[in-house]
Protein backbone atom coordinates (compact mmCIF):
# COMPACT_ATOMS: atom_id res chain seq x y z
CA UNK A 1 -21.70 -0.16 3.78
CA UNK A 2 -19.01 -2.06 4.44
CA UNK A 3 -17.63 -5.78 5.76
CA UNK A 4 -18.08 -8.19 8.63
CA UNK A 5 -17.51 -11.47 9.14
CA UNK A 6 -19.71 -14.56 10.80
CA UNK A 7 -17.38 -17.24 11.73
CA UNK A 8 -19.33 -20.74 13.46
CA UNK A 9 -17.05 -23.94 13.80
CA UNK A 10 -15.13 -24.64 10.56
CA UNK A 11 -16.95 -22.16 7.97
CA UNK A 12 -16.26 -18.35 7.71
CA UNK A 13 -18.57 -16.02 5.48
CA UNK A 14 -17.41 -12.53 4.87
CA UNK A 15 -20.08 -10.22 3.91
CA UNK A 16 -19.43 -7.09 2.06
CA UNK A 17 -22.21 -4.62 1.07
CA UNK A 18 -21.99 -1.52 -0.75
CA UNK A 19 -19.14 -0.48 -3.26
CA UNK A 20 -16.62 -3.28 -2.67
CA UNK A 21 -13.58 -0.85 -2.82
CA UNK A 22 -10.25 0.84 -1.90
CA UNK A 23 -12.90 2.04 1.38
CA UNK A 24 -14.13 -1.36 2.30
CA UNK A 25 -10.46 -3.20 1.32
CA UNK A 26 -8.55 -2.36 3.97
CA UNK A 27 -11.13 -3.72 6.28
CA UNK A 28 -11.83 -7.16 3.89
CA UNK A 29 -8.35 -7.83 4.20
CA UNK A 30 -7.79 -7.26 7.95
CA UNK A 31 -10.73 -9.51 8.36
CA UNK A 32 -9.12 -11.68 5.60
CA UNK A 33 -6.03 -12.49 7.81
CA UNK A 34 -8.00 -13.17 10.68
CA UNK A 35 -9.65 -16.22 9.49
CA UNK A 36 -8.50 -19.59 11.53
CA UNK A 37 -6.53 -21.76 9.54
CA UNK A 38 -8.41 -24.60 7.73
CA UNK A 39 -11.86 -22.80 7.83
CA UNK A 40 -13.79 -22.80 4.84
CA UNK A 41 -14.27 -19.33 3.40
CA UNK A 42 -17.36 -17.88 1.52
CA UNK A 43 -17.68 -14.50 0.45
CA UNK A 44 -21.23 -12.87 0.45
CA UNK A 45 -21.33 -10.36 -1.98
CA UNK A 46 -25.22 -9.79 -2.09
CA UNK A 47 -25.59 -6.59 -0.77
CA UNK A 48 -22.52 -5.76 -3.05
CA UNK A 49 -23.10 -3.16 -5.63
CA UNK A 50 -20.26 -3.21 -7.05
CA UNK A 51 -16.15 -4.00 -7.18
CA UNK A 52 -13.00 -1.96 -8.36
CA UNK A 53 -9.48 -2.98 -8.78
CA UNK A 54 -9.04 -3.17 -4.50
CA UNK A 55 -11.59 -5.33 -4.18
CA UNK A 56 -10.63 -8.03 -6.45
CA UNK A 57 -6.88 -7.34 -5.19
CA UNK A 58 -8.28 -8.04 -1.47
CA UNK A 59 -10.05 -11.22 -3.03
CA UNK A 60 -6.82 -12.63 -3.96
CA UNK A 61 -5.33 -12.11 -0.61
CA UNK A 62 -7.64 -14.70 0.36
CA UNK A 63 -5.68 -17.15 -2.09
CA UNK A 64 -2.87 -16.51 0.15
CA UNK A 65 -4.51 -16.58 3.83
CA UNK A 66 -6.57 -19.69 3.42
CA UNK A 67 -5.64 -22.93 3.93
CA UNK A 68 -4.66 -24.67 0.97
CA UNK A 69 -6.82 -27.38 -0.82
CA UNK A 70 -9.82 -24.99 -0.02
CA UNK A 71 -11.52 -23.19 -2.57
CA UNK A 72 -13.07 -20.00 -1.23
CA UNK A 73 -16.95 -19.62 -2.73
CA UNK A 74 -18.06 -16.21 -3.65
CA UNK A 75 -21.47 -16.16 -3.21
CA UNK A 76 -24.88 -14.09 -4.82
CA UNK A 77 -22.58 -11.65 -6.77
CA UNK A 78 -24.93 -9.68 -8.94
CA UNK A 79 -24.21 -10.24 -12.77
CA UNK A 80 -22.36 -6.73 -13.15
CA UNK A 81 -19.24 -7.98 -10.09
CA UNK A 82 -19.85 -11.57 -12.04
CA UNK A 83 -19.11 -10.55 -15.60
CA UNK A 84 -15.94 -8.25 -13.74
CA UNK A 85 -14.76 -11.58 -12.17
CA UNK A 86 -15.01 -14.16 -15.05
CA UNK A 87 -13.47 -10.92 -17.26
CA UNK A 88 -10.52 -11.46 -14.88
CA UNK A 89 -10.21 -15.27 -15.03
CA UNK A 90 -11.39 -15.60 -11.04
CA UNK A 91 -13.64 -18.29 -11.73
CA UNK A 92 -9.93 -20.52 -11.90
CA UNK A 93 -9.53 -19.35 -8.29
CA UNK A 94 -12.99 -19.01 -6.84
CA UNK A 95 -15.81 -20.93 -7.00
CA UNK A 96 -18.37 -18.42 -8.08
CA UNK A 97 -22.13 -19.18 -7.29
């Protein structure tokens, strides 16, 4: 459970698996701010069970970390964090696949 990050030439994916929350936040967002400027950013949410009110907070921190005139992907959320995301209006910020 947890987050870690894969990051090969321009394209970093963050992958975050078990209950994306205030536990796992601190760590998505360290990780968030780490990211070279310009990279493209995906988040992996596959092995994500679910997300609270720190993980979508440490999702928007990406809005403010990545280079702008990137969209960040989020990537194989299950249809639970989905529904929680387009509830909250990410899909203007994100593109969710």
């Amino acid at each position: 459970m947890g987050v870690v990050c894969d990051t090969q030439a321009h394209e970093s994916i963050i992958r975050v698996s078990g209950f994306f929350d205030c536990n796992v936040a601190h760590d998505f967002q360290r990780i968030a701010r780490e990211i070279p400027a310009g990279n493209l950013v995906c988040v992996d949410l596959k092995e994500a069970r679910m997300i609270d009110s720190a993980g979508l907070g440490s999702l928007l921190l990406l809005c403010d970390v990545v280079y702008e005139g990137y969209r960040i992907r989020i990537l194989n959320a299950n249809d639970d964090i989905k529904r929680v995301m387009f509830l909250a209006r990410y899909e203007t910020l994100f593109d969710i696949l």
